[in-house]
C-alpha atoms as a PDB file:
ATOM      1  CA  UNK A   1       4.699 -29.898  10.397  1.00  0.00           C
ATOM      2  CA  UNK A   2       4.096 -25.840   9.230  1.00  0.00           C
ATOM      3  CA  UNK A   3       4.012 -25.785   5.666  1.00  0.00           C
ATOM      4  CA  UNK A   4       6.681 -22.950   4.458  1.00  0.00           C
ATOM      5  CA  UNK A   5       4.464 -20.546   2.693  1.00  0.00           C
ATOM      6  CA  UNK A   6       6.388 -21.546  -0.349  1.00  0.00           C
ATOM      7  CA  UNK A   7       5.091 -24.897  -0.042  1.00  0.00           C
ATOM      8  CA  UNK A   8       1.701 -23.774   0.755  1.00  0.00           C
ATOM      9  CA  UNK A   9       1.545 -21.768  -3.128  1.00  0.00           C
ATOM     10  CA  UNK A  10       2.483 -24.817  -4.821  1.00  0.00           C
ATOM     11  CA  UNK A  11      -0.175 -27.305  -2.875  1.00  0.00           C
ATOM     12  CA  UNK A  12      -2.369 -24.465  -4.177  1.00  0.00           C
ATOM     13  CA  UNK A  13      -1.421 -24.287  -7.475  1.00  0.00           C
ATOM     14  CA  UNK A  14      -1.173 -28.141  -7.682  1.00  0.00           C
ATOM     15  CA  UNK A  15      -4.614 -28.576  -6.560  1.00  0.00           C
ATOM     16  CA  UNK A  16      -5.772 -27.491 -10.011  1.00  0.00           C
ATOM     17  CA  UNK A  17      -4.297 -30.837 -11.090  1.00  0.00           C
ATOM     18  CA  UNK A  18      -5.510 -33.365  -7.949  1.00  0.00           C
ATOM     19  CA  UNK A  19      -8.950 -31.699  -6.932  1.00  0.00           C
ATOM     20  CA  UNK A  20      -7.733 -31.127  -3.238  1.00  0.00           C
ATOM     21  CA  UNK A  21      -9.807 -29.103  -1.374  1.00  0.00           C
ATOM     22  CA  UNK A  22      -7.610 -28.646   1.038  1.00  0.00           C
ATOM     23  CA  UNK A  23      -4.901 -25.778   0.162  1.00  0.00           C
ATOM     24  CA  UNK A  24      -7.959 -23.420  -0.526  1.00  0.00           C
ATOM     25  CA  UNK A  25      -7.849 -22.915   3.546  1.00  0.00           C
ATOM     26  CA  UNK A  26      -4.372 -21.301   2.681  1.00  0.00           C
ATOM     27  CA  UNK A  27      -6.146 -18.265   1.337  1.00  0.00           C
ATOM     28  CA  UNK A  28      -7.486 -16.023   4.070  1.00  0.00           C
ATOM     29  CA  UNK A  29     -11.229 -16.235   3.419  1.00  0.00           C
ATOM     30  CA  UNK A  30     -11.922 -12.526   4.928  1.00  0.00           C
ATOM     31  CA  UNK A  31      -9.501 -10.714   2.889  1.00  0.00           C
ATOM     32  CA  UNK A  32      -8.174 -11.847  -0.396  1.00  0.00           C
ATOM     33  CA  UNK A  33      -7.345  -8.906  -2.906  1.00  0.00           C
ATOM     34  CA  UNK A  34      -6.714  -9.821  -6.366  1.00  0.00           C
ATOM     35  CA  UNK A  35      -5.078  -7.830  -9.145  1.00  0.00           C
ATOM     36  CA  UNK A  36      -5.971 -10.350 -12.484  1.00  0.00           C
ATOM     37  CA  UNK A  37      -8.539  -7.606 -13.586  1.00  0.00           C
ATOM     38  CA  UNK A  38     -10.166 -10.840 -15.098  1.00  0.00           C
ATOM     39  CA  UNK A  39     -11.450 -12.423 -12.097  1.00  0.00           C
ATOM     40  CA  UNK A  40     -13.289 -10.898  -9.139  1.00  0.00           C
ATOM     41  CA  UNK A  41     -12.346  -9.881  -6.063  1.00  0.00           C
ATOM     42  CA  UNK A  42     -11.887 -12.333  -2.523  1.00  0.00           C
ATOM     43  CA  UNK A  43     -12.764 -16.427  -2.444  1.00  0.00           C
ATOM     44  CA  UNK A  44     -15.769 -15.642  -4.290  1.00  0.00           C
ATOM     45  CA  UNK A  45     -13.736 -14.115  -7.689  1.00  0.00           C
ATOM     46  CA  UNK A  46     -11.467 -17.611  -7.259  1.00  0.00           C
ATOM     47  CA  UNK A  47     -14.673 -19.511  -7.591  1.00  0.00           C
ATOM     48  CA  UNK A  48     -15.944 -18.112 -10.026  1.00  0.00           C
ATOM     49  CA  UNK A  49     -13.210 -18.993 -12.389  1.00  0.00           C
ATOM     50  CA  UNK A  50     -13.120 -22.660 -11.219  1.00  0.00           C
ATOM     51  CA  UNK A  51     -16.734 -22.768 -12.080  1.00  0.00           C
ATOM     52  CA  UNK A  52     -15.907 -21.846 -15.550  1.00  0.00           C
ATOM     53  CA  UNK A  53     -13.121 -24.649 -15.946  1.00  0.00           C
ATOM     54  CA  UNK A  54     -13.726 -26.505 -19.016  1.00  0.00           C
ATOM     55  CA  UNK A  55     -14.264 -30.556 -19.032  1.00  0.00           C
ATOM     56  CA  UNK A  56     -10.897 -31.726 -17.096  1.00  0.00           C
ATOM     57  CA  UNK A  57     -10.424 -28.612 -15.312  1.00  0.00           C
ATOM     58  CA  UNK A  58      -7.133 -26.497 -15.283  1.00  0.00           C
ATOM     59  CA  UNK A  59      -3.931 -27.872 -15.389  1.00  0.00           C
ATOM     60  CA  UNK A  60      -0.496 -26.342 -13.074  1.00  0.00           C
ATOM     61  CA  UNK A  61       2.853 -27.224 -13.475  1.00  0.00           C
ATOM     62  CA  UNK A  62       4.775 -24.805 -11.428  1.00  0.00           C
ATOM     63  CA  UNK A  63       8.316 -25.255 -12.697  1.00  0.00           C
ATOM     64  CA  UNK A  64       9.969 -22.846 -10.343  1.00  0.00           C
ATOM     65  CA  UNK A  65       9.321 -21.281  -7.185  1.00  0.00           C
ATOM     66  CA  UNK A  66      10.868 -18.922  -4.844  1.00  0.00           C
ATOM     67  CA  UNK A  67      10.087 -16.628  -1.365  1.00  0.00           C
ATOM     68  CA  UNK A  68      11.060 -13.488  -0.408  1.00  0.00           C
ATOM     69  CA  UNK A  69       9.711 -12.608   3.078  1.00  0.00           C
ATOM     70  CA  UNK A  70       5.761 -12.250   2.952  1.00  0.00           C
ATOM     71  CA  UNK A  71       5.898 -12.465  -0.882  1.00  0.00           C
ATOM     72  CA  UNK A  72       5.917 -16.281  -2.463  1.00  0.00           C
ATOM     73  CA  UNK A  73       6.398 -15.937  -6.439  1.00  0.00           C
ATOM     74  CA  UNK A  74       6.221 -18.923  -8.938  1.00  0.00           C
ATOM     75  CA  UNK A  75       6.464 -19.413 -12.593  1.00  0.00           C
ATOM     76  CA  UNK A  76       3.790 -22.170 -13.881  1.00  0.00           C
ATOM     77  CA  UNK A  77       3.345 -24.134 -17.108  1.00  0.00           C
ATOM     78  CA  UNK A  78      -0.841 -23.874 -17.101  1.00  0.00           C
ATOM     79  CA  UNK A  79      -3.384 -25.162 -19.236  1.00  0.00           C
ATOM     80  CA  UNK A  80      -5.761 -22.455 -18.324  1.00  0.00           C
ATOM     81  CA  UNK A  81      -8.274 -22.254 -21.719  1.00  0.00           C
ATOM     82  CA  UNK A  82      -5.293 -22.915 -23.472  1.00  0.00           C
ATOM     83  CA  UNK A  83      -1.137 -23.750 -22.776  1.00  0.00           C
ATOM     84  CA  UNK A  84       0.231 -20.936 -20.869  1.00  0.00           C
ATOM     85  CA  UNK A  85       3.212 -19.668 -19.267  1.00  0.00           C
ATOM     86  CA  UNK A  86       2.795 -17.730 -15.707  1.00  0.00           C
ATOM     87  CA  UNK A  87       3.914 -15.927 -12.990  1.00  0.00           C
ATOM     88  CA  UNK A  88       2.135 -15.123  -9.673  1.00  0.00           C
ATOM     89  CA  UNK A  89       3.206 -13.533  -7.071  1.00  0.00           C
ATOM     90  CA  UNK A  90       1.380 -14.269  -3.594  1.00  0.00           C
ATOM     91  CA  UNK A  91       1.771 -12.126  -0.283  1.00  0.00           C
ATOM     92  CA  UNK A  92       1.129 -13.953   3.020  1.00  0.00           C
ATOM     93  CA  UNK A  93       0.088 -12.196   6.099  1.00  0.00           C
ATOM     94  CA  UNK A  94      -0.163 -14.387   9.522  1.00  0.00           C
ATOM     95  CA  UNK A  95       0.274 -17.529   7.184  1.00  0.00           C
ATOM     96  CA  UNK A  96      -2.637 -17.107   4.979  1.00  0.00           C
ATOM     97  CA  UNK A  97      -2.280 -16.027   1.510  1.00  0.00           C
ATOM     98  CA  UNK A  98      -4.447 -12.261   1.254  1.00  0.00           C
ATOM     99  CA  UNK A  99      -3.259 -11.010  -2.172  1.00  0.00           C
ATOM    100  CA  UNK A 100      -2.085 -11.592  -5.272  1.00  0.00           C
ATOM    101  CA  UNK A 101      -0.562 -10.382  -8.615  1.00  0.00           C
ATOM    102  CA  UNK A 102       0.007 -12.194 -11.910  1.00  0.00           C
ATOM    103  CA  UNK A 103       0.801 -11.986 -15.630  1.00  0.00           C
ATOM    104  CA  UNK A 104      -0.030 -14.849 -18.204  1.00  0.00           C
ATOM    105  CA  UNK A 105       0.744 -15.643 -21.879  1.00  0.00           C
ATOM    106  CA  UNK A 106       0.075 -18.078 -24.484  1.00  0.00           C
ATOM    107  CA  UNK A 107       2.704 -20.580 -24.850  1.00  0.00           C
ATOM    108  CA  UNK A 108       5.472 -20.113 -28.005  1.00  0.00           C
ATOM    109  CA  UNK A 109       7.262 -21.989 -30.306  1.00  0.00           C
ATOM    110  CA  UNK A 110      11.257 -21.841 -29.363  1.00  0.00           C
ATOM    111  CA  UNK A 111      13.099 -18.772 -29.710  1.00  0.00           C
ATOM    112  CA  UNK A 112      15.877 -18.295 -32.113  1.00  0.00           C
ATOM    113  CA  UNK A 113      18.191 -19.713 -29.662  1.00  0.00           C
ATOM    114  CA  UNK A 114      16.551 -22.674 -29.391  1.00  0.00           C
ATOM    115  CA  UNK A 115      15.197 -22.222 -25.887  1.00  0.00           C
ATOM    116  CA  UNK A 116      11.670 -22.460 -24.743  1.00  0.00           C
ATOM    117  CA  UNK A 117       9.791 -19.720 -22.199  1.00  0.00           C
ATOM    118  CA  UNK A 118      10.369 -22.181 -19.262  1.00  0.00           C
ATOM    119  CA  UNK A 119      13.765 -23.953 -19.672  1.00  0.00           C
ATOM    120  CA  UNK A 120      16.303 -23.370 -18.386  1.00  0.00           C
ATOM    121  CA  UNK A 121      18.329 -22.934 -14.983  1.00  0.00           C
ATOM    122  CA  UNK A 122      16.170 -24.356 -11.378  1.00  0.00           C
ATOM    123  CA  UNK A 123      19.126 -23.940  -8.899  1.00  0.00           C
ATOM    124  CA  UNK A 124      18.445 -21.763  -6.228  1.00  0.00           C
ATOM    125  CA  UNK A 125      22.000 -20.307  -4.883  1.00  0.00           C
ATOM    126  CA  UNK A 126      23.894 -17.470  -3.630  1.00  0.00           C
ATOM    127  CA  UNK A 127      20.370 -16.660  -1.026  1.00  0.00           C
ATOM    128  CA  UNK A 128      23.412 -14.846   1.264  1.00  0.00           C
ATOM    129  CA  UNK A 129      23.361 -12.614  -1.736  1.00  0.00           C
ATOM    130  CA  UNK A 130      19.509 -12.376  -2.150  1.00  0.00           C
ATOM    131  CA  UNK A 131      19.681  -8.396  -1.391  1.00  0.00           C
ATOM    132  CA  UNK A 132      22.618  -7.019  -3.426  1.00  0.00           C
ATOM    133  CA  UNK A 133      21.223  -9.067  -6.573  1.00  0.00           C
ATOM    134  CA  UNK A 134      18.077  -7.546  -5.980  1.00  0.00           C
ATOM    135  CA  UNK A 135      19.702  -4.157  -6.185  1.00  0.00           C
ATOM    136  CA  UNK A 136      21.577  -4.962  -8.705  1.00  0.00           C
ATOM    137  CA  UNK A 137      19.040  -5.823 -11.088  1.00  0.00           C
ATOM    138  CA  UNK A 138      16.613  -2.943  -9.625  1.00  0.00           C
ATOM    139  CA  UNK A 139      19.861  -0.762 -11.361  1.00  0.00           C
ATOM    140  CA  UNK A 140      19.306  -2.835 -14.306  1.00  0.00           C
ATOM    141  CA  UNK A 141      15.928  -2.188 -15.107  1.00  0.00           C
ATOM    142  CA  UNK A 142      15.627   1.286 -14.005  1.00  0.00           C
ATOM    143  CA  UNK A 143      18.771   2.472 -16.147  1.00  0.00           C
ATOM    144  CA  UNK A 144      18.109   0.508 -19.122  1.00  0.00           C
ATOM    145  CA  UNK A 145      14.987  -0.442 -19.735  1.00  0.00           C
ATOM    146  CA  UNK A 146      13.343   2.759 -17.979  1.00  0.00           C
ATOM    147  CA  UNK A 147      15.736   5.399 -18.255  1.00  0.00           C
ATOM    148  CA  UNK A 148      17.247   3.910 -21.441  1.00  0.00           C
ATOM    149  CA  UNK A 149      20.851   4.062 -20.413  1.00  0.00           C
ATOM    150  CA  UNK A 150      22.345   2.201 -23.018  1.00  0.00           C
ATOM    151  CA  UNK A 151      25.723   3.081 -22.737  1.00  0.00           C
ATOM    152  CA  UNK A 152      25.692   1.439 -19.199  1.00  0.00           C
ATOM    153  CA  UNK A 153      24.758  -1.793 -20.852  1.00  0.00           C
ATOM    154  CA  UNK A 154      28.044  -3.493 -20.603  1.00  0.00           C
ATOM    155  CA  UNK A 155      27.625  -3.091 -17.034  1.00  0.00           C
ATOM    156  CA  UNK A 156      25.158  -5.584 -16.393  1.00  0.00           C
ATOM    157  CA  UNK A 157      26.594  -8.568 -18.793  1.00  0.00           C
ATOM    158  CA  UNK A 158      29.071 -10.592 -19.120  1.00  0.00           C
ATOM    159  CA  UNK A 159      30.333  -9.992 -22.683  1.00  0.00           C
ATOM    160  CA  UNK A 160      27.702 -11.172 -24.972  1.00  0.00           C
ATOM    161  CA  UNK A 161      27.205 -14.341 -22.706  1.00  0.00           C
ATOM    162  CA  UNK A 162      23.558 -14.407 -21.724  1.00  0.00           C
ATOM    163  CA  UNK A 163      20.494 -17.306 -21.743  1.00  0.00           C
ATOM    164  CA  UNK A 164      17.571 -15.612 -23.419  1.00  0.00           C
ATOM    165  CA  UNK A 165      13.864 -17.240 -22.766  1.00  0.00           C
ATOM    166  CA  UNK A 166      12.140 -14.546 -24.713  1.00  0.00           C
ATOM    167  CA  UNK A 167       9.583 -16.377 -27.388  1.00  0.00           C
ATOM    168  CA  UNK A 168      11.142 -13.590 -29.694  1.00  0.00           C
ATOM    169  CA  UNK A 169      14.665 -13.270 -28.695  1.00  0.00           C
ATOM    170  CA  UNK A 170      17.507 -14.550 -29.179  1.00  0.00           C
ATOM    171  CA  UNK A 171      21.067 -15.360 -26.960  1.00  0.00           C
ATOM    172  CA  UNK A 172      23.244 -12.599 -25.598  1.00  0.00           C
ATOM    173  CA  UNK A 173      23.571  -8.959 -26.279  1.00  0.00           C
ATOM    174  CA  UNK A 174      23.634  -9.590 -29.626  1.00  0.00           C
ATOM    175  CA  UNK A 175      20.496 -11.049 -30.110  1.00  0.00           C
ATOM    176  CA  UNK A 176      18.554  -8.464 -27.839  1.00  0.00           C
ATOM    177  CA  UNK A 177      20.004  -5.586 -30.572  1.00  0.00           C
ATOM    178  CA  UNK A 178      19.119  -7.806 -33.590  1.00  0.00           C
ATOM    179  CA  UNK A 179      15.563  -7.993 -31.399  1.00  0.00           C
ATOM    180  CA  UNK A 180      15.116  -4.002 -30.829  1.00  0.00           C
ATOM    181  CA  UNK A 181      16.540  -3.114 -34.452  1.00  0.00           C
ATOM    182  CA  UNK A 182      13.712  -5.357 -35.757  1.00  0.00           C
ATOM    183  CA  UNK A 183      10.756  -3.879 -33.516  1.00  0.00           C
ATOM    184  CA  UNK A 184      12.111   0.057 -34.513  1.00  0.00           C
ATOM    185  CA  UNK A 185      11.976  -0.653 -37.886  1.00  0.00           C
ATOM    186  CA  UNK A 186       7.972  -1.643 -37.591  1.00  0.00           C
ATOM    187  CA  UNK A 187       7.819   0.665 -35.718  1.00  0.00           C
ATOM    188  CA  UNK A 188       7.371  -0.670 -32.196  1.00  0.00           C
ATOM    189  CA  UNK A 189       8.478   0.676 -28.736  1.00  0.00           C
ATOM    190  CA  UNK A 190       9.091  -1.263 -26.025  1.00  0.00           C
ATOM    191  CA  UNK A 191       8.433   1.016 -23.280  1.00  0.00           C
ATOM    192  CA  UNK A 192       9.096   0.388 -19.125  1.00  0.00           C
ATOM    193  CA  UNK A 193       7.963   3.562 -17.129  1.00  0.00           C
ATOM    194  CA  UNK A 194       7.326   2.295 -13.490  1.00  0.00           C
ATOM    195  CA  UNK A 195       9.110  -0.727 -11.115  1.00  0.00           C
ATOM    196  CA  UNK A 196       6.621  -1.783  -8.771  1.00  0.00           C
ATOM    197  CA  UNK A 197       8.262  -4.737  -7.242  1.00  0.00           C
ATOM    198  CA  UNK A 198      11.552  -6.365  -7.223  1.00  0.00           C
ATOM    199  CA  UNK A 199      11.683  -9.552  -5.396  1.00  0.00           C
ATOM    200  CA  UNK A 200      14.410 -12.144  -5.211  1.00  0.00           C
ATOM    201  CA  UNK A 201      15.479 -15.612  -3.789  1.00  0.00           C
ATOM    202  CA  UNK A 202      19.141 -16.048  -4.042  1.00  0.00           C
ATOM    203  CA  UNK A 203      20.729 -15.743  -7.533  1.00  0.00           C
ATOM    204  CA  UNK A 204      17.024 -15.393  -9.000  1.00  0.00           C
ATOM    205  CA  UNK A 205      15.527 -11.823  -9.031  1.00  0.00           C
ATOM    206  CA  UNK A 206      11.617 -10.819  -9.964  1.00  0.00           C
ATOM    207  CA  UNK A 207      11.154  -7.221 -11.227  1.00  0.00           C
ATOM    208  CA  UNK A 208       7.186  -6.494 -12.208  1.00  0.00           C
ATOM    209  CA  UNK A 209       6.900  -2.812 -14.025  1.00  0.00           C
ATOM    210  CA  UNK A 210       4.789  -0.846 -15.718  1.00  0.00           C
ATOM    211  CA  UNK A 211       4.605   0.543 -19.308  1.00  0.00           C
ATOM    212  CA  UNK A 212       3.839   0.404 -23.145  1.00  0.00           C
ATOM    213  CA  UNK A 213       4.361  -1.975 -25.431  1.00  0.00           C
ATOM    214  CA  UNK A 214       3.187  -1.164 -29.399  1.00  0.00           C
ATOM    215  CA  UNK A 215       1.334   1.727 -27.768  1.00  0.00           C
ATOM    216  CA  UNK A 216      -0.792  -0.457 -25.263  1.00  0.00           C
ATOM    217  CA  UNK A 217      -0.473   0.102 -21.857  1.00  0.00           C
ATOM    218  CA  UNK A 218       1.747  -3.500 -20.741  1.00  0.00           C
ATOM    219  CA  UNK A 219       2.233  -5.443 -17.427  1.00  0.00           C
ATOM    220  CA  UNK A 220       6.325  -6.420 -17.857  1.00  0.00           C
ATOM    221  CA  UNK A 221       7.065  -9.195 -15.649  1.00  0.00           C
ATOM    222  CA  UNK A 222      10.848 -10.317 -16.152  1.00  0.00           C
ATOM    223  CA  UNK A 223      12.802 -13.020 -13.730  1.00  0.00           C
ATOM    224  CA  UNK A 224      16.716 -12.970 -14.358  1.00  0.00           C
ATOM    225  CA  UNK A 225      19.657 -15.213 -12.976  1.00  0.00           C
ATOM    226  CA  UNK A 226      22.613 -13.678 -11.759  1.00  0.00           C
ATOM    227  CA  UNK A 227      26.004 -15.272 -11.960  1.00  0.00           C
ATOM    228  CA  UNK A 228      29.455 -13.908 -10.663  1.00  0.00           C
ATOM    229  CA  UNK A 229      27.061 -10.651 -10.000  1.00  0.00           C
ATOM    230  CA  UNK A 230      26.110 -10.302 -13.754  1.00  0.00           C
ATOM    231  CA  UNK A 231      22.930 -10.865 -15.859  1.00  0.00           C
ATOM    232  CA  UNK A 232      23.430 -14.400 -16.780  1.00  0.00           C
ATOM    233  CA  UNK A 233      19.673 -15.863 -17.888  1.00  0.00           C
ATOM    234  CA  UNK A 234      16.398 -14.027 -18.489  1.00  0.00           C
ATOM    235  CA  UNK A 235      12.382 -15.261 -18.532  1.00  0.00           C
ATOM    236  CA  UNK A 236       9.369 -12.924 -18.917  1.00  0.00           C
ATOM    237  CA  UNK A 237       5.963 -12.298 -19.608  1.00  0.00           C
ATOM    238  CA  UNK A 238       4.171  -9.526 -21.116  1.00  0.00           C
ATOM    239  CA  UNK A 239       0.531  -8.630 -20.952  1.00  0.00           C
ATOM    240  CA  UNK A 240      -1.403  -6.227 -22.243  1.00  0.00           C
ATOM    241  CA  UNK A 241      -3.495  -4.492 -19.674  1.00  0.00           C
ATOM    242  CA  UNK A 242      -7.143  -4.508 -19.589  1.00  0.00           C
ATOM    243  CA  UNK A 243      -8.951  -1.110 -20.225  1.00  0.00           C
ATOM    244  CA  UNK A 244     -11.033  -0.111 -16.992  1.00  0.00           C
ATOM    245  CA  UNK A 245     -14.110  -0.878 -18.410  1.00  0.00           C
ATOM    246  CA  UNK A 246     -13.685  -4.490 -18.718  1.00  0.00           C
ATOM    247  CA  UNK A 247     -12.381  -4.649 -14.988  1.00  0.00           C
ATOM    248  CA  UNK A 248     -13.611  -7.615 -12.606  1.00  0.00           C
ATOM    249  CA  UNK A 249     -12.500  -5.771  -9.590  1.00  0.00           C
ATOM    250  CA  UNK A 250     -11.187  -2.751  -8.441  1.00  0.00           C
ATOM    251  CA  UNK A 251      -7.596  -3.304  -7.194  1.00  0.00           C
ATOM    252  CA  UNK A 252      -5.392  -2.345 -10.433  1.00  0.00           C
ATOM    253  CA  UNK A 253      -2.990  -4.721 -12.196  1.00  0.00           C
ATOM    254  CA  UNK A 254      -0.326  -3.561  -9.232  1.00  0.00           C
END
């Protein structure tokens, strides 16, 4: 049996844990483009890395996974020279994996709701509606958290009902504003200038954008749940990006 390329990420990512050589002849070994600025480019870049494991090796726990044509995305529990929390994103082309994108940070303490950075809703529904949530939430990030449309918030939500998985956050509307007034009065933007990708399974939705955070350029990758076509649950991970000079390849962080 044809793996399902979704199947084929998370042999791949499991293999960290078992040693199995065999999910590395998922990856095409001709072209393999890879936009962690810390490793280097192709097979050779992934090697290099594994080389570097410390005693043990890496740990995956890949807690949820989705696919969206060519594109596979996943968001792991590592132990990757420390606990993090991940997402990669994966494109296939003719069944091998040739590129891929991903954003990592260390793992928190609970957020003021309670809930941890990986919690939460699994349940993948709705996949007849795969297209309008991913339009929806496109809308989402580009008025609000690009354009800064505020007044279209209540648009979007349900209320104040909303799961928030932000180390720093806390539950509904409420706790985002509490959030913001906080940052603004240290004197912190959050800024989102660019999408670059929006990619969904069913009620889950992937956007990956560009911008600033605390004046640093930032990698934003955010995964939200949509219920009854509203934001009902929200995961993400920041990182800063590296400056040029400390690039392993030359393929950008998008």
């Amino acid at each position: 049996m044809e793996l399902t390329k979704k199947e084929k990420v998370v042999a791949l990512l499991n293999s960290f844990n078992t040693g199995d050589q065999t999910p590395i002849s998922y990856i095409n070994p001709n072209k393999y483009v890879q936009h962690n600025l810390a490793v280097g480019d192709g097979l050779a870049g992934f090697g290099e890395v594994l080389k570097h494991a410390p005693e043990g090796g890496f740990k995956a726990n890949v807690v949820r996974a989705f696919q969206d044509g060519d594109y596979v995305f996943t968001q792991t529990e590592y132990d990757f020279f420390g606990p993090k929390v991940g997402f990669d994103v994966f494109r296939f082309e003719d069944g091998l994996i040739v590129e891929h994108w991903d954003n990592l940070l260390e793992i928190m303490p609970p957020n003021p709701s309670g809930h941890t950075q990986l919690d939460g809703s699994l349940e993948i529904t709705d996949k007849d509606k795969t297209e309008t949530n991913k339009a929806f939430v496109k809308d989402f990030v580009s008025s609000i958290l690009v354009n800064g449309q505020m007044d279209k918030l209540g648009n979007f939500f349900d209320g104040d009902n909303y799961i928030q998985h932000n180390p720093s956050i806390g539950d509904g509307l409420s706790g985002l504003g509490a959030a913001l007034q906080a940052m603004a009065e240290q004197g912190i933007k959050m800024e989102y200038h660019k999408i670059h990708k929006v990619l969904g399974e069913g009620n889950f939705v992937l956007t990956i954008s560009e911008g600033a955070f605390a004046g640093k350029p930032t990698s934003f990758y955010d995964l939200f749940r949509i219920e009854n076509g509203k934001v009902a649950e929200h995961w993400d991970v920041m990182e800063t990006i590296l400056p040029e000079s400390e690039w392993k390849n030359k393929n950008g962080k998008f």
